[in-house]
PDB file of N, CA and C in Angstrom:
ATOM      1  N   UNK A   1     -19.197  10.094  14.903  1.00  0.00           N
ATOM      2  CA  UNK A   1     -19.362   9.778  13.502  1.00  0.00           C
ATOM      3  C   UNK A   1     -18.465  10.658  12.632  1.00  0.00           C
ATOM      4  N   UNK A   2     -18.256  11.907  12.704  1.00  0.00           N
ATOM      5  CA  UNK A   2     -17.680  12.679  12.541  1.00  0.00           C
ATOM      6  C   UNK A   2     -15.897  12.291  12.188  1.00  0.00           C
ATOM      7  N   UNK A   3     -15.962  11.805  13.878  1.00  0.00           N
ATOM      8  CA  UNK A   3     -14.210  11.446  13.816  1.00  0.00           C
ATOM      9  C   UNK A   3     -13.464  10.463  13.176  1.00  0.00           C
ATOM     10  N   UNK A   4     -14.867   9.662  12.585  1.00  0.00           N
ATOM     11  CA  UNK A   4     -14.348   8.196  11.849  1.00  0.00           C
ATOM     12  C   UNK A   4     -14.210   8.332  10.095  1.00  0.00           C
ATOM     13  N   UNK A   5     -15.349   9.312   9.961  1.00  0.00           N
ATOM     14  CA  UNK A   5     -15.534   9.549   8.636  1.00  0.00           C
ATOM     15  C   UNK A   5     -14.530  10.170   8.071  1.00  0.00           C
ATOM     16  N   UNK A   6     -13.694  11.341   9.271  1.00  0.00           N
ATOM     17  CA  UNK A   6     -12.639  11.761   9.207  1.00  0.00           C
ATOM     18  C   UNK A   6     -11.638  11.020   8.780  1.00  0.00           C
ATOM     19  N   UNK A   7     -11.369  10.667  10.022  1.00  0.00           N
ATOM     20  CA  UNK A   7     -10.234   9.164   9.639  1.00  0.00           C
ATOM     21  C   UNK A   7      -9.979   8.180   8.632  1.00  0.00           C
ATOM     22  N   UNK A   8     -11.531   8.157   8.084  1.00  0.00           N
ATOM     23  CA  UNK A   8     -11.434   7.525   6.895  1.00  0.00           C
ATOM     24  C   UNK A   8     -10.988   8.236   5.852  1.00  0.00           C
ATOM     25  N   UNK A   9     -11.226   9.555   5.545  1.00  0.00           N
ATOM     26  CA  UNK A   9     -10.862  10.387   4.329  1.00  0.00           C
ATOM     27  C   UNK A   9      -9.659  10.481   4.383  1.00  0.00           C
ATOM     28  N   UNK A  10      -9.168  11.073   5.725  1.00  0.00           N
ATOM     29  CA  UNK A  10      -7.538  11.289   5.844  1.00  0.00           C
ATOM     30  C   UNK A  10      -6.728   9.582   5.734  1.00  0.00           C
ATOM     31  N   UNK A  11      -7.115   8.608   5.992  1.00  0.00           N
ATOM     32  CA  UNK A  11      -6.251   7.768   5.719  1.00  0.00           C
ATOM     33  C   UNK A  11      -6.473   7.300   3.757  1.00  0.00           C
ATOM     34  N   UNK A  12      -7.893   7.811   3.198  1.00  0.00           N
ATOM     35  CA  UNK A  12      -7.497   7.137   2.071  1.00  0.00           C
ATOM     36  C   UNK A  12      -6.722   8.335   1.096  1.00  0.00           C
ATOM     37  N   UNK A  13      -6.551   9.654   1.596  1.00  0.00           N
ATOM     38  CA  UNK A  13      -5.516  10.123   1.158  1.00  0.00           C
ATOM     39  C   UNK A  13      -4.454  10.024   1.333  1.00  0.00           C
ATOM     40  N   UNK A  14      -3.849   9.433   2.624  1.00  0.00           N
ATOM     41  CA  UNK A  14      -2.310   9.256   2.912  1.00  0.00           C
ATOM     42  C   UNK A  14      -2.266   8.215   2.099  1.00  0.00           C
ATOM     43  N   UNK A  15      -2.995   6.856   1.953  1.00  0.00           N
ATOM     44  CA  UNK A  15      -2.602   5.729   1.290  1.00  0.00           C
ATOM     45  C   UNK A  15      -2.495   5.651   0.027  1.00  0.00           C
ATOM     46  N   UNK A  16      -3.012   6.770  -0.951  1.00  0.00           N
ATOM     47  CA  UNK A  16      -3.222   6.937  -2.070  1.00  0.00           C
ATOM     48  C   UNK A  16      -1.795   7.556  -2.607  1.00  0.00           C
ATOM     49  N   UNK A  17      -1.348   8.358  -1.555  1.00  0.00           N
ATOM     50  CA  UNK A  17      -0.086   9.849  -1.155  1.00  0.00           C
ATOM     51  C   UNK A  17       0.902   8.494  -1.743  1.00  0.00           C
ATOM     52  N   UNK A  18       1.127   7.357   0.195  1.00  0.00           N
ATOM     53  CA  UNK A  18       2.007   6.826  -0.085  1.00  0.00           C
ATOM     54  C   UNK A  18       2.320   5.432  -1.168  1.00  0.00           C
ATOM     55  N   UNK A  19       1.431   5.508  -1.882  1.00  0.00           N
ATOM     56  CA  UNK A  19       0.888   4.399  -2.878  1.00  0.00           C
ATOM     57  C   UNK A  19       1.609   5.209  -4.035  1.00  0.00           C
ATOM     58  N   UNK A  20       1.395   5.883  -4.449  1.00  0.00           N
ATOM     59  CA  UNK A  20       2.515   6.990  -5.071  1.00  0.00           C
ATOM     60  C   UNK A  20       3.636   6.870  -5.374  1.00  0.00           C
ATOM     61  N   UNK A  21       3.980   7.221  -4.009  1.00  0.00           N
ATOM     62  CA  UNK A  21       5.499   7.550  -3.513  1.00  0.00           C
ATOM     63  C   UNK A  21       6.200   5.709  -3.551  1.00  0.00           C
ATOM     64  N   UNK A  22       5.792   4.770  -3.468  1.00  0.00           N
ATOM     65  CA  UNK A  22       6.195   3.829  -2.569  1.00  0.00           C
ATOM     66  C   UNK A  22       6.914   2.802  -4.401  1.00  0.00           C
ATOM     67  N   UNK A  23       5.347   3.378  -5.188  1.00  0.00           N
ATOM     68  CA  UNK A  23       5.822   2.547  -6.353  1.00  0.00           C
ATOM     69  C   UNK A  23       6.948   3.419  -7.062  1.00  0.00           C
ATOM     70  N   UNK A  24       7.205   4.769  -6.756  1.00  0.00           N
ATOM     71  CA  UNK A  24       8.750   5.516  -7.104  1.00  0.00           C
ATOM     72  C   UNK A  24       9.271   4.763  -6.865  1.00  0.00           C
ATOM     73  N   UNK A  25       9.349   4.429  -5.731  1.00  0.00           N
ATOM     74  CA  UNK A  25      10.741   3.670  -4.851  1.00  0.00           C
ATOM     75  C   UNK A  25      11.007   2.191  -5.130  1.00  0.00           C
ATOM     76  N   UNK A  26       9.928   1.396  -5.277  1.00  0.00           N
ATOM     77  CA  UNK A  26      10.068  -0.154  -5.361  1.00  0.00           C
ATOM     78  C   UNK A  26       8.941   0.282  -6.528  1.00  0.00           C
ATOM     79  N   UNK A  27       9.908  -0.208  -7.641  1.00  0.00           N
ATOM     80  CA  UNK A  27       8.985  -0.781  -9.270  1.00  0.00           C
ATOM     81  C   UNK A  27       8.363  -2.105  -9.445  1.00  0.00           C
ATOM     82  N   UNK A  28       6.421  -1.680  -9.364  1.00  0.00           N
ATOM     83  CA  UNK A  28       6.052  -2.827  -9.524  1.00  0.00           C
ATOM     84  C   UNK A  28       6.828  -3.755 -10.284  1.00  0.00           C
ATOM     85  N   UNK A  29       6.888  -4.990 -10.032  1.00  0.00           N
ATOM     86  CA  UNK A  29       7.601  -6.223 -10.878  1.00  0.00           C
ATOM     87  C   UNK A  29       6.619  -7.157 -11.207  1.00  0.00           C
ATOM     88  N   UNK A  30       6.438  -7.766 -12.845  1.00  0.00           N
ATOM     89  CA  UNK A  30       6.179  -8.976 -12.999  1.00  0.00           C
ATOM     90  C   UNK A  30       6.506  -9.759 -13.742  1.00  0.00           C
ATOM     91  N   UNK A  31       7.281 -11.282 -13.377  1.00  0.00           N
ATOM     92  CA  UNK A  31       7.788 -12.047 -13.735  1.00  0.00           C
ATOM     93  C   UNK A  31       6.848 -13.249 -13.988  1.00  0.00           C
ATOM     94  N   UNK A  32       7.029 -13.903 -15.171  1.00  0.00           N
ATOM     95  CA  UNK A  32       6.262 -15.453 -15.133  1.00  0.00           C
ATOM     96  C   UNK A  32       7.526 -16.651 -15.280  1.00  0.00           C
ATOM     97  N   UNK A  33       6.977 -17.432 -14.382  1.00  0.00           N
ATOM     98  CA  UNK A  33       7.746 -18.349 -14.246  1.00  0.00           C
ATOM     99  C   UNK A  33       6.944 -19.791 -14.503  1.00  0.00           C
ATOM    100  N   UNK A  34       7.833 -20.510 -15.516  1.00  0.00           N
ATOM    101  CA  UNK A  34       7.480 -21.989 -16.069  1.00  0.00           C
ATOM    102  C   UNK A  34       7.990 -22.816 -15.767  1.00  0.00           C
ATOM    103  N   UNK A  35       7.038 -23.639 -14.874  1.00  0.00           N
ATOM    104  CA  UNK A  35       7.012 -24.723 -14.427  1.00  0.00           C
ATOM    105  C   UNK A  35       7.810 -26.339 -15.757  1.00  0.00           C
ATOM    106  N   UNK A  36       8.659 -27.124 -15.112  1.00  0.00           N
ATOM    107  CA  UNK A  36       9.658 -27.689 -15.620  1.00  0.00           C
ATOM    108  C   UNK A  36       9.116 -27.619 -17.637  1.00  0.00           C
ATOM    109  N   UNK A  37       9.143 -28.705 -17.946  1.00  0.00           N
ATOM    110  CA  UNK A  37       8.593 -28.784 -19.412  1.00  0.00           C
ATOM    111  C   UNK A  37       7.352 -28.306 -19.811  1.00  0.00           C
ATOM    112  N   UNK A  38       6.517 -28.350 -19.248  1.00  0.00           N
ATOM    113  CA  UNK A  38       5.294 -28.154 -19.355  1.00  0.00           C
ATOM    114  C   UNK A  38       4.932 -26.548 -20.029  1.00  0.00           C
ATOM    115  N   UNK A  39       3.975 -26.124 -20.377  1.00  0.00           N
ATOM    116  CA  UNK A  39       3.861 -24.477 -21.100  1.00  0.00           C
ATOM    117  C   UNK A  39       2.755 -24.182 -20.007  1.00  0.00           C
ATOM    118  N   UNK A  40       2.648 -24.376 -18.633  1.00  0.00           N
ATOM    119  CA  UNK A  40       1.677 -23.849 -17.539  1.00  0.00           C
ATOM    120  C   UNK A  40       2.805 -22.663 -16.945  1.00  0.00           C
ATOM    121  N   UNK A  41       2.489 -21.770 -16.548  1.00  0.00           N
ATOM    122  CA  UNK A  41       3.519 -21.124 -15.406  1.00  0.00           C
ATOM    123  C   UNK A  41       2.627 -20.104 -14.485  1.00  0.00           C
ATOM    124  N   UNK A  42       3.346 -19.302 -14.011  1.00  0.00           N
ATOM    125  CA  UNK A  42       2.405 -18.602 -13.015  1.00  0.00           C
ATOM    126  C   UNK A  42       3.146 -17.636 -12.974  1.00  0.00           C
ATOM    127  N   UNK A  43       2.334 -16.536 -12.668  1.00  0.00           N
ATOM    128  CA  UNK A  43       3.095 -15.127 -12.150  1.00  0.00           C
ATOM    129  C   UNK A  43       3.736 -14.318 -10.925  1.00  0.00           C
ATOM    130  N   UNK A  44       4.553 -14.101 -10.588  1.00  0.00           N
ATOM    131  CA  UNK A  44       5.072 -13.659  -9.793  1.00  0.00           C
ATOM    132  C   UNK A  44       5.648 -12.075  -9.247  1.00  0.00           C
ATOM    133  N   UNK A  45       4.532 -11.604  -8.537  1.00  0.00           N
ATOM    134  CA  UNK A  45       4.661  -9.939  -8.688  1.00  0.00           C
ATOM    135  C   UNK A  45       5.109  -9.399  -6.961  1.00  0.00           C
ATOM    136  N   UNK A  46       5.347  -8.293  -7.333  1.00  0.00           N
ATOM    137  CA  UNK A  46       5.849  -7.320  -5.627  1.00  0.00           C
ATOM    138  C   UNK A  46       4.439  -6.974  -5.169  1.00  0.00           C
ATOM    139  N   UNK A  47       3.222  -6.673  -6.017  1.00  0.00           N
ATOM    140  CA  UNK A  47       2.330  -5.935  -6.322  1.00  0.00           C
ATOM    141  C   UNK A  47       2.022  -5.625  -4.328  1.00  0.00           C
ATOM    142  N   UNK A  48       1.470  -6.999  -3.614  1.00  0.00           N
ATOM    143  CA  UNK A  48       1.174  -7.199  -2.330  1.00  0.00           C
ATOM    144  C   UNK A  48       2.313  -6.197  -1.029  1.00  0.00           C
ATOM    145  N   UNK A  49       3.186  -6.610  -1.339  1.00  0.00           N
ATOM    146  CA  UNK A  49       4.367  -5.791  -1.111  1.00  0.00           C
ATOM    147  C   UNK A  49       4.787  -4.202  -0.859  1.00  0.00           C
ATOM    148  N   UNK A  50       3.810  -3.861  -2.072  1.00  0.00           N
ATOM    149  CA  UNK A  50       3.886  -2.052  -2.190  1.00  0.00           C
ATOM    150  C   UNK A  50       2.434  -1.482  -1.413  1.00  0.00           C
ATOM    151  N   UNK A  51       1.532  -2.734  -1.558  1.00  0.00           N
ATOM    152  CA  UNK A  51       0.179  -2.524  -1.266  1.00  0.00           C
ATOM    153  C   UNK A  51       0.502  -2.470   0.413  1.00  0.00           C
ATOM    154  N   UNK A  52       0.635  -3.068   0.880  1.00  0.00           N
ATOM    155  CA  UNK A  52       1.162  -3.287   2.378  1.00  0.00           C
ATOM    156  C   UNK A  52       1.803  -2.464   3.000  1.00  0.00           C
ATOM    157  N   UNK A  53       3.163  -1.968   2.315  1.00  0.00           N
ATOM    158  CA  UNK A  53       3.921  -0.878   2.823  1.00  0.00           C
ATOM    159  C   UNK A  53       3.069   0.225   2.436  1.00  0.00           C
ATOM    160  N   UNK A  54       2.182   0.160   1.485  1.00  0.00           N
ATOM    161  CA  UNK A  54       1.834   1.600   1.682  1.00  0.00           C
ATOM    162  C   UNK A  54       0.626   1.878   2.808  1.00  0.00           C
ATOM    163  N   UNK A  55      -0.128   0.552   2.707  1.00  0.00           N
ATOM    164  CA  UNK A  55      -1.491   0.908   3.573  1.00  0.00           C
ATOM    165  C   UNK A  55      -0.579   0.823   5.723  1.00  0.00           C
ATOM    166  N   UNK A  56       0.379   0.294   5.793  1.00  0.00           N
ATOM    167  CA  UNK A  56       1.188   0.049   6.653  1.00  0.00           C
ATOM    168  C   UNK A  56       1.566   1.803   7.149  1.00  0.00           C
ATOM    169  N   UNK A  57       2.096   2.008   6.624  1.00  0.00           N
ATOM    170  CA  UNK A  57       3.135   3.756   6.062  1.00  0.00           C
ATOM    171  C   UNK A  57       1.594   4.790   6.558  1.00  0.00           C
ATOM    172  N   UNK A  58       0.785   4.467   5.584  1.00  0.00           N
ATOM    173  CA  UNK A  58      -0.524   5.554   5.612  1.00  0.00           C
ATOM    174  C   UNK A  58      -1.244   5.456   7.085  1.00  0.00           C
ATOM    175  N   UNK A  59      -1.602   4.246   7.849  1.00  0.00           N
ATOM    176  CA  UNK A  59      -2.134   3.806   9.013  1.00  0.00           C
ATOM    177  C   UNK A  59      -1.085   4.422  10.060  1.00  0.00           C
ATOM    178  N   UNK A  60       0.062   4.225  10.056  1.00  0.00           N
ATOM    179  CA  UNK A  60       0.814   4.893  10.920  1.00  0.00           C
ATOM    180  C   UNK A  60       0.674   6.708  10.831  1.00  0.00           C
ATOM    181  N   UNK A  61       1.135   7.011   9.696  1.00  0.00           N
ATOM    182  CA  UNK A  61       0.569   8.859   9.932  1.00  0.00           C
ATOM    183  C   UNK A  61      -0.519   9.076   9.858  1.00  0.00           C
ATOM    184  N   UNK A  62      -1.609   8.207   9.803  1.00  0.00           N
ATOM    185  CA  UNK A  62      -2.968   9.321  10.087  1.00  0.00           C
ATOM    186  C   UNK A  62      -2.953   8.558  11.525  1.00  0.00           C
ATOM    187  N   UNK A  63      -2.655   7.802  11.993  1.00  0.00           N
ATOM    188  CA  UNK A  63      -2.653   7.841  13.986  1.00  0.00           C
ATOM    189  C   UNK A  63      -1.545   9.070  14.630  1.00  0.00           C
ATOM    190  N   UNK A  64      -0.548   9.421  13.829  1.00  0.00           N
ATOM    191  CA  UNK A  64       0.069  10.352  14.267  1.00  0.00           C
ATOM    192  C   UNK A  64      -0.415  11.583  14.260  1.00  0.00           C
ATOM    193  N   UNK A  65      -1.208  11.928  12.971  1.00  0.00           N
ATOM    194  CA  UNK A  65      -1.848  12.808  13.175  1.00  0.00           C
ATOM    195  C   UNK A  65      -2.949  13.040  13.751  1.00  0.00           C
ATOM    196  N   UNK A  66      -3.546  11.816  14.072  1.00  0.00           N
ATOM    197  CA  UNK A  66      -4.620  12.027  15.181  1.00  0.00           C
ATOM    198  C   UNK A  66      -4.416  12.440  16.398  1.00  0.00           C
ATOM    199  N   UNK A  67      -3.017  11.640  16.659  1.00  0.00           N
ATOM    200  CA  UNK A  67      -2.378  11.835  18.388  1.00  0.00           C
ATOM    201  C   UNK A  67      -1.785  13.368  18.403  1.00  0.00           C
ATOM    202  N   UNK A  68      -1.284  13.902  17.312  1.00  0.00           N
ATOM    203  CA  UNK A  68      -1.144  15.346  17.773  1.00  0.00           C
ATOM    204  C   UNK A  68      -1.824  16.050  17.545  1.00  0.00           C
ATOM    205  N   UNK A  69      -2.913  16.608  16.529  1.00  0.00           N
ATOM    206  CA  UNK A  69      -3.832  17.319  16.315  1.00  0.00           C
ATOM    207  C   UNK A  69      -5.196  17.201  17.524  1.00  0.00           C
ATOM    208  N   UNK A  70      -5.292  15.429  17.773  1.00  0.00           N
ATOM    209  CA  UNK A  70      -6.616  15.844  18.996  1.00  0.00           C
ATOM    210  C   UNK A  70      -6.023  15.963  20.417  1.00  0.00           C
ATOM    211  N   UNK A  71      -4.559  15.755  20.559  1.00  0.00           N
ATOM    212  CA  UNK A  71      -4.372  15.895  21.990  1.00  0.00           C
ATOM    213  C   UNK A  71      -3.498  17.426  22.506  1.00  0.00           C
TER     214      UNK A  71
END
């Protein structure tokens, strides 16, 4: 129980770390785009994008740091 609760703290700090760092690098974007004549359009953002690479990025170093710190 211990090792999970762990894991959980340390990954929602790396993801928070690289959630950070990630929107430095790639600037959320949002664009709306309108559909032909009509005044309907929809939005179009990176938002998923930064969210991914970061929870992606964070999942990879807290297994790294699991694999060297418990072995």
């Amino acid at each position: 129980m211990e090792t999970a609760a762990s894991f959980a703290l340390i990954l929602t700090i790396y993801f928070l770390g690289c959630l950070a760092l990630i929107q430095e690098v790639i600037r959320p974007r949002r664009q709306l785009i309108v559909e032909g004549n009509t005044k309907k359009g929809h939005w179009v953002t990176n938002y998923s994008k930064i969210i991914f690479m970061s929870f992606g990025i964070s999942l990879f170093t807290t297994f790294l740091a699991y694999y060297l710190f418990l072995n």
